[in-house]
PDB file of N, CA and C in Angstrom:
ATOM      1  N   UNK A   1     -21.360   0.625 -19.486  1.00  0.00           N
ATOM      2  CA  UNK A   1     -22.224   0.649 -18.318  1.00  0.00           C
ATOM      3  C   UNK A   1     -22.531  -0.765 -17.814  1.00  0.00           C
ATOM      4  N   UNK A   2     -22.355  -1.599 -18.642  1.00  0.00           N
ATOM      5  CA  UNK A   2     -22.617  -2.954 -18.263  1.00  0.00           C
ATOM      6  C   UNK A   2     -21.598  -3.658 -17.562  1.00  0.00           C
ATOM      7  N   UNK A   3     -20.435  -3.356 -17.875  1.00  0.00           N
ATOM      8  CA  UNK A   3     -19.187  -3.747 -16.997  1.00  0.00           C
ATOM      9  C   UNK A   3     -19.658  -3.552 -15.715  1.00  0.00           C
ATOM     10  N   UNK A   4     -19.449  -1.975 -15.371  1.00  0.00           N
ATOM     11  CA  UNK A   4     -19.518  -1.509 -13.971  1.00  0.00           C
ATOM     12  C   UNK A   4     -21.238  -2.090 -13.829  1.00  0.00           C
ATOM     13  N   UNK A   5     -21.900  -2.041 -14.143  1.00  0.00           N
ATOM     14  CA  UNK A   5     -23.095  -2.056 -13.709  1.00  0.00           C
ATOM     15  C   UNK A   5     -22.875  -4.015 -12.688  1.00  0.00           C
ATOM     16  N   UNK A   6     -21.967  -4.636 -13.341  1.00  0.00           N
ATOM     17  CA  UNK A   6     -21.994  -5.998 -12.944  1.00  0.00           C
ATOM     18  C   UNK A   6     -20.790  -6.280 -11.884  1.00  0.00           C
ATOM     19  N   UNK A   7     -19.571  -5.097 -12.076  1.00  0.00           N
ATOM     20  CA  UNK A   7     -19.230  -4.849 -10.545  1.00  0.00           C
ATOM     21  C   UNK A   7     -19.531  -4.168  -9.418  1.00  0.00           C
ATOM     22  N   UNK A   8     -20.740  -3.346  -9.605  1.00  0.00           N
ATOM     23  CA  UNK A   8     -21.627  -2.665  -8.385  1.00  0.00           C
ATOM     24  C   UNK A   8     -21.894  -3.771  -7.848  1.00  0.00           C
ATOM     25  N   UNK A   9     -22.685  -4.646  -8.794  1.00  0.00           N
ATOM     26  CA  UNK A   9     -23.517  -5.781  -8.024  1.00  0.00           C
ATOM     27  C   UNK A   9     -22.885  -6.871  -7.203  1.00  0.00           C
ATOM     28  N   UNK A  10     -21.622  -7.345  -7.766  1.00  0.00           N
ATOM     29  CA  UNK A  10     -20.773  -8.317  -7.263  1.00  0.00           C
ATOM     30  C   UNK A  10     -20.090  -7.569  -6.135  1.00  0.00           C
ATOM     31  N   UNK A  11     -19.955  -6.311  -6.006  1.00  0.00           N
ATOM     32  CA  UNK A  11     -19.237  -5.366  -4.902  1.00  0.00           C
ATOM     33  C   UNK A  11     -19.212  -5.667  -3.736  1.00  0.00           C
ATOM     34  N   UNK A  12     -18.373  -6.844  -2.728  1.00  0.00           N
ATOM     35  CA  UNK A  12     -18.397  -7.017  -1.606  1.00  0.00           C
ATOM     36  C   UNK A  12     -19.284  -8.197  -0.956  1.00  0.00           C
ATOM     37  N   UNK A  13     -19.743  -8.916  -1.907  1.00  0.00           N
ATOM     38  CA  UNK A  13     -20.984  -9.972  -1.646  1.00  0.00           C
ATOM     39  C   UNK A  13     -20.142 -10.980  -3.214  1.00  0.00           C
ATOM     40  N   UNK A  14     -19.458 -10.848  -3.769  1.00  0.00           N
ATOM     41  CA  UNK A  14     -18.796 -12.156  -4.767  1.00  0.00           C
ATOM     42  C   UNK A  14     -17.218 -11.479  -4.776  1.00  0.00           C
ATOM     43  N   UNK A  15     -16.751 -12.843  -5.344  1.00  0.00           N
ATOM     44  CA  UNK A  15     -14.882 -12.425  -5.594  1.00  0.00           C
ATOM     45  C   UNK A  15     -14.991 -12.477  -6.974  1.00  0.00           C
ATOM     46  N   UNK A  16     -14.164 -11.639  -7.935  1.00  0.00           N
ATOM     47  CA  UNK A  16     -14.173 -11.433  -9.311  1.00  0.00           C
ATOM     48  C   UNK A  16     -12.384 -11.674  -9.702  1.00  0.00           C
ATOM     49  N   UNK A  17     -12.286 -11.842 -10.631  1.00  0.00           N
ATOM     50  CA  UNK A  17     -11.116 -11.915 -11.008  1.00  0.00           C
ATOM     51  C   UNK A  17     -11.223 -11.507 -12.768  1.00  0.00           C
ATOM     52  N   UNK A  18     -10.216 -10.552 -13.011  1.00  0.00           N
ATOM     53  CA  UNK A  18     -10.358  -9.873 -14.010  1.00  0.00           C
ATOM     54  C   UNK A  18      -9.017  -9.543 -14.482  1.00  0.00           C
ATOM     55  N   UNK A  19      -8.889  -9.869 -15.635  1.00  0.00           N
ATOM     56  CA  UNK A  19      -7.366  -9.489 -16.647  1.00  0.00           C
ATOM     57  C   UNK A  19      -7.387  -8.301 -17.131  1.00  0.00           C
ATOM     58  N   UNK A  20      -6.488  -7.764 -17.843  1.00  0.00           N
ATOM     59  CA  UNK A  20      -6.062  -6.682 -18.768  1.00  0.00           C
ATOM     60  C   UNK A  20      -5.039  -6.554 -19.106  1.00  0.00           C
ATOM     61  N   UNK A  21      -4.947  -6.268 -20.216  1.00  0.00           N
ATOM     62  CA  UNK A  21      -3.548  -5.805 -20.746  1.00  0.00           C
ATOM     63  C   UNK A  21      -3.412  -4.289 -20.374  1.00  0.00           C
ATOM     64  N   UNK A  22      -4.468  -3.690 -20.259  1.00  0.00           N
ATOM     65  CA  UNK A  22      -4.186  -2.031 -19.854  1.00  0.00           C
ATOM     66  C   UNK A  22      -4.113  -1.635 -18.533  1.00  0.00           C
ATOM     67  N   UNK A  23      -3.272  -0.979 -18.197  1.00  0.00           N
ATOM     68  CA  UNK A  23      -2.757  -0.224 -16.903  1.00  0.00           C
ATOM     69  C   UNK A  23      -3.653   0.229 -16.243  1.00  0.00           C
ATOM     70  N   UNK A  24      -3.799   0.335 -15.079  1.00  0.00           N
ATOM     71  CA  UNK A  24      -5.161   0.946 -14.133  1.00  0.00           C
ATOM     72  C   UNK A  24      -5.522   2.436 -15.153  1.00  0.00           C
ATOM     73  N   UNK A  25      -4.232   3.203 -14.846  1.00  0.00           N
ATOM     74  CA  UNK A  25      -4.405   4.640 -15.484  1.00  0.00           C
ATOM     75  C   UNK A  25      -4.767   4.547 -17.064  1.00  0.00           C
ATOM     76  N   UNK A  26      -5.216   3.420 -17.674  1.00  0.00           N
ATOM     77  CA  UNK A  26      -5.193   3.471 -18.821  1.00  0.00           C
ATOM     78  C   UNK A  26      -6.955   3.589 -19.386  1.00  0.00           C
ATOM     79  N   UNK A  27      -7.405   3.129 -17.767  1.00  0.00           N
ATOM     80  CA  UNK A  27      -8.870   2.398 -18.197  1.00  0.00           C
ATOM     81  C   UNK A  27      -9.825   3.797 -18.366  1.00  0.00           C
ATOM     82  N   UNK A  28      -9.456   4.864 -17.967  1.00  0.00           N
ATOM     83  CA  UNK A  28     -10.232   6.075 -18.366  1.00  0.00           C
ATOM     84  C   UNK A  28     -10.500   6.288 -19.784  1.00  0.00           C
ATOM     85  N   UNK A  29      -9.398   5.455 -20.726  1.00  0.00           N
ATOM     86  CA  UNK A  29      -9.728   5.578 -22.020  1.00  0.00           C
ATOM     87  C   UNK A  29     -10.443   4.772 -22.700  1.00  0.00           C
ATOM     88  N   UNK A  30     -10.568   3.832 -22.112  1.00  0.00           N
ATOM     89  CA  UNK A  30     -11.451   3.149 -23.247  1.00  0.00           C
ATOM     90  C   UNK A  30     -12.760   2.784 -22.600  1.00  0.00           C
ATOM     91  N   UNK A  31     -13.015   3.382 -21.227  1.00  0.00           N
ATOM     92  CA  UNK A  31     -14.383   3.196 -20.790  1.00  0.00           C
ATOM     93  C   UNK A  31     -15.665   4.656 -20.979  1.00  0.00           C
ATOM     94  N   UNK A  32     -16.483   4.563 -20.975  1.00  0.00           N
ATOM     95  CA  UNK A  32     -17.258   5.832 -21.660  1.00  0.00           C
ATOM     96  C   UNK A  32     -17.030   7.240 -21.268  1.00  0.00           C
ATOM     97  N   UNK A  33     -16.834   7.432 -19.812  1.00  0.00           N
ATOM     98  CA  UNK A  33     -16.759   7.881 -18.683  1.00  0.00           C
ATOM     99  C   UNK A  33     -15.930   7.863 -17.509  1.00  0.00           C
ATOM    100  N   UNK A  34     -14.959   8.836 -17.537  1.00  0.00           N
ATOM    101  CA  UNK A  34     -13.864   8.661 -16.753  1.00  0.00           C
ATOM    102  C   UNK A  34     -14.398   8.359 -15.262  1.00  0.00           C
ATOM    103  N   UNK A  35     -15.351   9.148 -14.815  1.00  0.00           N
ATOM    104  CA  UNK A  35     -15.582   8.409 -13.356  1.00  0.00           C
ATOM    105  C   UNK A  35     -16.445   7.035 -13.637  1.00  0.00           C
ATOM    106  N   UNK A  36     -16.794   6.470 -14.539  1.00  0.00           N
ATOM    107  CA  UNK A  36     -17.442   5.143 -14.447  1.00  0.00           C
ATOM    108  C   UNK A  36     -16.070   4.542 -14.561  1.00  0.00           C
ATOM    109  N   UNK A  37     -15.039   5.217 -15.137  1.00  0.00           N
ATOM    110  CA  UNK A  37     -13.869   3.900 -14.855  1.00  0.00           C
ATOM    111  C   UNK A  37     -13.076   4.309 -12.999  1.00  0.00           C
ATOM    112  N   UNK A  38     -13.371   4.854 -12.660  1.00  0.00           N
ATOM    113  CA  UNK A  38     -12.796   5.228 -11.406  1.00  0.00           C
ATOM    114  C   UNK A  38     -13.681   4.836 -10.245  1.00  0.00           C
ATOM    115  N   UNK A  39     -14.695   4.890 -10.508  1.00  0.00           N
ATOM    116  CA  UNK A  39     -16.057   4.196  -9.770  1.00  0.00           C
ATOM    117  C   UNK A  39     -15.693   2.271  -9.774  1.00  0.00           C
ATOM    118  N   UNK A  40     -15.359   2.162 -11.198  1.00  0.00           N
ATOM    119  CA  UNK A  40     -15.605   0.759 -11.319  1.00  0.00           C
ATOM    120  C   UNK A  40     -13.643   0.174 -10.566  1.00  0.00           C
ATOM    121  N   UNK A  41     -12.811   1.069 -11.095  1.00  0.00           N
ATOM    122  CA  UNK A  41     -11.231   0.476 -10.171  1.00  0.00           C
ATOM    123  C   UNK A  41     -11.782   0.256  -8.631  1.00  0.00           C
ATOM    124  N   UNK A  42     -12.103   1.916  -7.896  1.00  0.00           N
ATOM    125  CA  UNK A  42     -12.193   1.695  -6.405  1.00  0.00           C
ATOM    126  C   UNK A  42     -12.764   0.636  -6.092  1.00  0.00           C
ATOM    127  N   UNK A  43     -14.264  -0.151  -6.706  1.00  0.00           N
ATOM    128  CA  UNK A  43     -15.094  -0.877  -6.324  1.00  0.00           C
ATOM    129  C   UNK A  43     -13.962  -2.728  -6.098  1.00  0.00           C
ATOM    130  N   UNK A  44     -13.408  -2.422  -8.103  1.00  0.00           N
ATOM    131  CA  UNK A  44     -12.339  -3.841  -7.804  1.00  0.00           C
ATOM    132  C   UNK A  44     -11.175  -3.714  -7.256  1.00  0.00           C
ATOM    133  N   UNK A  45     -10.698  -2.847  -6.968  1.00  0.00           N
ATOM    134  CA  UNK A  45      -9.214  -2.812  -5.640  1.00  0.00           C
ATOM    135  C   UNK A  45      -9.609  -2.522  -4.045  1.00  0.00           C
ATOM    136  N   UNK A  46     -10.579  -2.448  -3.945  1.00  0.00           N
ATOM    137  CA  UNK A  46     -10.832  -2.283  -2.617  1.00  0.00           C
ATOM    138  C   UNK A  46     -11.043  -3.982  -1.825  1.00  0.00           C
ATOM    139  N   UNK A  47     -10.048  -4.467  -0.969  1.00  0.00           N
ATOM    140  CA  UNK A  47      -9.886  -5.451  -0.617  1.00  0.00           C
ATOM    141  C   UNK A  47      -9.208  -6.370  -1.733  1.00  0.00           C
ATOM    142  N   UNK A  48      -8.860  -5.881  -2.630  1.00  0.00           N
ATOM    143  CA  UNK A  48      -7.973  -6.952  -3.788  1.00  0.00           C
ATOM    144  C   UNK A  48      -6.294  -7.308  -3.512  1.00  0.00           C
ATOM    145  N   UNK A  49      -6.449  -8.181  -4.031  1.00  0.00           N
ATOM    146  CA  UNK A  49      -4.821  -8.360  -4.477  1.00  0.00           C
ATOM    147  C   UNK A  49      -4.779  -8.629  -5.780  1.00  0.00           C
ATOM    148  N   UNK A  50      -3.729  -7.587  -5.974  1.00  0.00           N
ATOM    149  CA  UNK A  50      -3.428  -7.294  -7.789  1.00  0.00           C
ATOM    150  C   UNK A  50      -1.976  -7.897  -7.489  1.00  0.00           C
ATOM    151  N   UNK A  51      -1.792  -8.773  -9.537  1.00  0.00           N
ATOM    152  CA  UNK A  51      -0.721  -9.000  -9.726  1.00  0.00           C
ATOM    153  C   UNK A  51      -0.477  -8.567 -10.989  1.00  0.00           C
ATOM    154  N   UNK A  52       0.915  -7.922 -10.926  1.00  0.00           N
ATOM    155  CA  UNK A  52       1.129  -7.585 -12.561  1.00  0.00           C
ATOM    156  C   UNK A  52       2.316  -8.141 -12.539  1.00  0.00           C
ATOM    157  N   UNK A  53       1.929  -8.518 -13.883  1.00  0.00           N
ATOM    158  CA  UNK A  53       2.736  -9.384 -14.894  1.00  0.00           C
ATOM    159  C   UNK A  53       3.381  -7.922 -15.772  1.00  0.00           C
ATOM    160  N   UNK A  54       4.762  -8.547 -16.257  1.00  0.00           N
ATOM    161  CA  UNK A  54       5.655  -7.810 -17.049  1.00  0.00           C
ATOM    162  C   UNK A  54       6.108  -8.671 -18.457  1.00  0.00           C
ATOM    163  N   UNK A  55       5.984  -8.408 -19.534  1.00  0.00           N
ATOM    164  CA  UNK A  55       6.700  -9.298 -20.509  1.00  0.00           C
ATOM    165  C   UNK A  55       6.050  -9.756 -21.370  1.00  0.00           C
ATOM    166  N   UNK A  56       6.265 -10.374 -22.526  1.00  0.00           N
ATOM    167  CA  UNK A  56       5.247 -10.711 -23.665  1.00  0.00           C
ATOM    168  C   UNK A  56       4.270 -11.544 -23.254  1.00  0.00           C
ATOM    169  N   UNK A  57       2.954 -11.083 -24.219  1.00  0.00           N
ATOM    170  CA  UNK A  57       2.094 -12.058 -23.957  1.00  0.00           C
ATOM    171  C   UNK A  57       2.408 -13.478 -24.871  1.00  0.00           C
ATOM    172  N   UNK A  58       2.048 -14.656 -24.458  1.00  0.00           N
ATOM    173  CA  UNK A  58       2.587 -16.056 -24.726  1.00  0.00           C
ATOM    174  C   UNK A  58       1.842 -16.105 -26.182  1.00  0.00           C
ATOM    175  N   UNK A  59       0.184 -16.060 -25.985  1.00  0.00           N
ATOM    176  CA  UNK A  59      -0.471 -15.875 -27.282  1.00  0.00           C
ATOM    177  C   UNK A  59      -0.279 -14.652 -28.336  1.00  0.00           C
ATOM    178  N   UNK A  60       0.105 -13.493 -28.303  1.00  0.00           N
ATOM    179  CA  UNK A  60       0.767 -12.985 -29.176  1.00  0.00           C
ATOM    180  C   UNK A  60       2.322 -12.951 -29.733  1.00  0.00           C
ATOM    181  N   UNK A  61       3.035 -14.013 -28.879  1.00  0.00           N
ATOM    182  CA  UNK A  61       4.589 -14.331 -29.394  1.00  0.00           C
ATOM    183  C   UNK A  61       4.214 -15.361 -30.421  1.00  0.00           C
ATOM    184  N   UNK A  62       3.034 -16.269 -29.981  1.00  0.00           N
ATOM    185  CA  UNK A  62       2.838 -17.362 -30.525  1.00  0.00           C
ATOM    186  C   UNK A  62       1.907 -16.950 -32.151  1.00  0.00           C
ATOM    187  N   UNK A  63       0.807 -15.486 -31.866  1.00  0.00           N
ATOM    188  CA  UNK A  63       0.541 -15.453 -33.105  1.00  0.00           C
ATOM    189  C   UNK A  63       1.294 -14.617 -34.035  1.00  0.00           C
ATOM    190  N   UNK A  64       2.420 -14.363 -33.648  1.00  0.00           N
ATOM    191  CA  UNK A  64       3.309 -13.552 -34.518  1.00  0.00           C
ATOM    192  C   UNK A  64       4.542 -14.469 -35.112  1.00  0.00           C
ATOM    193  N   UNK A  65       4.462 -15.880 -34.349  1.00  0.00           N
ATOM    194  CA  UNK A  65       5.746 -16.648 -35.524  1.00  0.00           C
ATOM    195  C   UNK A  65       4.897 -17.550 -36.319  1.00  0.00           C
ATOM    196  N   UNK A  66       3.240 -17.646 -36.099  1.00  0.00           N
ATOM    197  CA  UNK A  66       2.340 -17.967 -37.143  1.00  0.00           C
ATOM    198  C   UNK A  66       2.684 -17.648 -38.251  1.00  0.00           C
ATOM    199  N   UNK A  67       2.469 -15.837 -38.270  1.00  0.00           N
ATOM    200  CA  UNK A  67       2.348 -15.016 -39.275  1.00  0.00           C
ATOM    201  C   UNK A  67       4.106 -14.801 -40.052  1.00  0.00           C
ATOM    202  N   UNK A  68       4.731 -15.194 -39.137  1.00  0.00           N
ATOM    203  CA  UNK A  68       6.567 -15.445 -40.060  1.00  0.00           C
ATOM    204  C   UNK A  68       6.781 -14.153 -39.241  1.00  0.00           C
ATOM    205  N   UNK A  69       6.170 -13.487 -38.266  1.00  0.00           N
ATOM    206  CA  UNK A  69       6.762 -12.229 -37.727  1.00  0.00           C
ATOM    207  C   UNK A  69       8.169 -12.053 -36.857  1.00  0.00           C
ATOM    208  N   UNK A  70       7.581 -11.880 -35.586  1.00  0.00           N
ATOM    209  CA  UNK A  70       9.249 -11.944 -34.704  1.00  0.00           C
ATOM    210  C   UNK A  70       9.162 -13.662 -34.246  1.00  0.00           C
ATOM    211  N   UNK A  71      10.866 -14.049 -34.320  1.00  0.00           N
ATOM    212  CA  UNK A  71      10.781 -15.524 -33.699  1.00  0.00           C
ATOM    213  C   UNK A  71      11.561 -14.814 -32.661  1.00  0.00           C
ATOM    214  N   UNK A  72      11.248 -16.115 -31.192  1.00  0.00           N
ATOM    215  CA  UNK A  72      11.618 -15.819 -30.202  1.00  0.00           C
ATOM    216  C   UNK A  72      12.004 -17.087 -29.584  1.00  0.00           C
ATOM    217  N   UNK A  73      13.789 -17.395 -29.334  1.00  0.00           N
ATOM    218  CA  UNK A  73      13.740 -18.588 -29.267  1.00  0.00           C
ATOM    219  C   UNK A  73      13.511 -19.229 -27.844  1.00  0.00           C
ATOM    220  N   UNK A  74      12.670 -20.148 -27.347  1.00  0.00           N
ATOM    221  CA  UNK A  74      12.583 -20.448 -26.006  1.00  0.00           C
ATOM    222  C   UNK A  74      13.959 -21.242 -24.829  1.00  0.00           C
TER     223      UNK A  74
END
Protein backbone atom coordinates (compact mmCIF):
# COMPACT_ATOMS: atom_id res chain seq x y z
CA UNK A 1 0.00 0.00 0.00
CA UNK A 2 2.85 2.20 0.42
CA UNK A 3 4.18 1.85 -3.06
CA UNK A 4 0.91 2.86 -4.68
CA UNK A 5 0.01 5.06 -1.94
CA UNK A 6 3.36 7.21 -3.13
CA UNK A 7 2.36 6.89 -6.82
CA UNK A 8 -1.22 8.33 -6.25
CA UNK A 9 0.57 11.19 -4.84
CA UNK A 10 3.33 11.78 -7.40
CA UNK A 11 0.40 11.05 -10.14
CA UNK A 12 0.68 13.80 -12.72
CA UNK A 13 2.26 16.64 -10.50
CA UNK A 14 6.17 14.65 -10.33
CA UNK A 15 8.12 12.35 -12.98
CA UNK A 16 9.11 8.92 -11.38
CA UNK A 17 11.30 6.55 -12.81
CA UNK A 18 11.13 3.01 -11.71
CA UNK A 19 12.97 -0.44 -12.57
CA UNK A 20 11.98 -4.06 -12.46
CA UNK A 21 12.96 -7.10 -13.34
CA UNK A 22 9.21 -8.25 -13.49
CA UNK A 23 6.95 -7.91 -16.46
CA UNK A 24 3.96 -5.50 -16.21
CA UNK A 25 1.71 -8.81 -16.15
CA UNK A 26 3.82 -10.08 -13.50
CA UNK A 27 3.16 -7.29 -10.87
CA UNK A 28 -0.31 -8.77 -9.81
CA UNK A 29 1.82 -11.24 -8.03
CA UNK A 30 3.77 -9.92 -5.83
CA UNK A 31 1.66 -6.86 -4.93
CA UNK A 32 -1.18 -7.51 -2.20
CA UNK A 33 -3.98 -6.84 -4.44
CA UNK A 34 -4.43 -7.34 -7.94
CA UNK A 35 -6.26 -4.05 -8.57
CA UNK A 36 -3.72 -2.11 -6.31
CA UNK A 37 -1.26 -3.43 -8.89
CA UNK A 38 -3.45 -2.31 -11.85
CA UNK A 39 -4.42 0.94 -10.16
CA UNK A 40 -0.73 1.55 -9.48
CA UNK A 41 0.55 0.39 -13.67
CA UNK A 42 -2.40 2.76 -15.17
CA UNK A 43 -1.30 5.62 -12.79
CA UNK A 44 2.77 4.91 -14.02
CA UNK A 45 2.09 4.32 -17.86
CA UNK A 46 -0.20 6.88 -18.37
CA UNK A 47 1.93 9.53 -20.20
CA UNK A 48 5.20 7.26 -19.80
CA UNK A 49 7.77 6.05 -21.88
CA UNK A 50 8.77 2.53 -21.07
CA UNK A 51 11.96 0.83 -22.03
CA UNK A 52 12.63 -2.77 -21.89
CA UNK A 53 15.68 -4.15 -21.73
CA UNK A 54 16.30 -7.90 -22.86
CA UNK A 55 19.37 -9.95 -21.59
CA UNK A 56 21.38 -10.64 -18.50
CA UNK A 57 21.52 -8.59 -15.74
CA UNK A 58 25.36 -7.16 -15.53
CA UNK A 59 25.22 -7.54 -11.56
CA UNK A 60 24.04 -11.01 -11.54
CA UNK A 61 26.60 -12.26 -14.43
CA UNK A 62 28.99 -10.54 -12.24
CA UNK A 63 27.68 -12.24 -8.94
CA UNK A 64 27.66 -15.58 -10.39
CA UNK A 65 31.53 -15.75 -11.64
CA UNK A 66 32.12 -14.49 -7.89
CA UNK A 67 30.56 -17.58 -6.74
CA UNK A 68 32.73 -19.91 -9.65
CA UNK A 69 29.12 -20.16 -11.31
CA UNK A 70 28.48 -19.45 -15.12
CA UNK A 71 31.58 -17.53 -16.81
CA UNK A 72 30.64 -15.38 -19.55
CA UNK A 73 33.30 -14.24 -21.71
CA UNK A 74 33.07 -10.43 -22.65
Amino acid sequence: QLLFRFVAAAYERRSLGIASHHSFEDWGRFLPEHTTAVSMLDRLLHHATTVVTNGQSYRMRQARQRRGGEHISQ
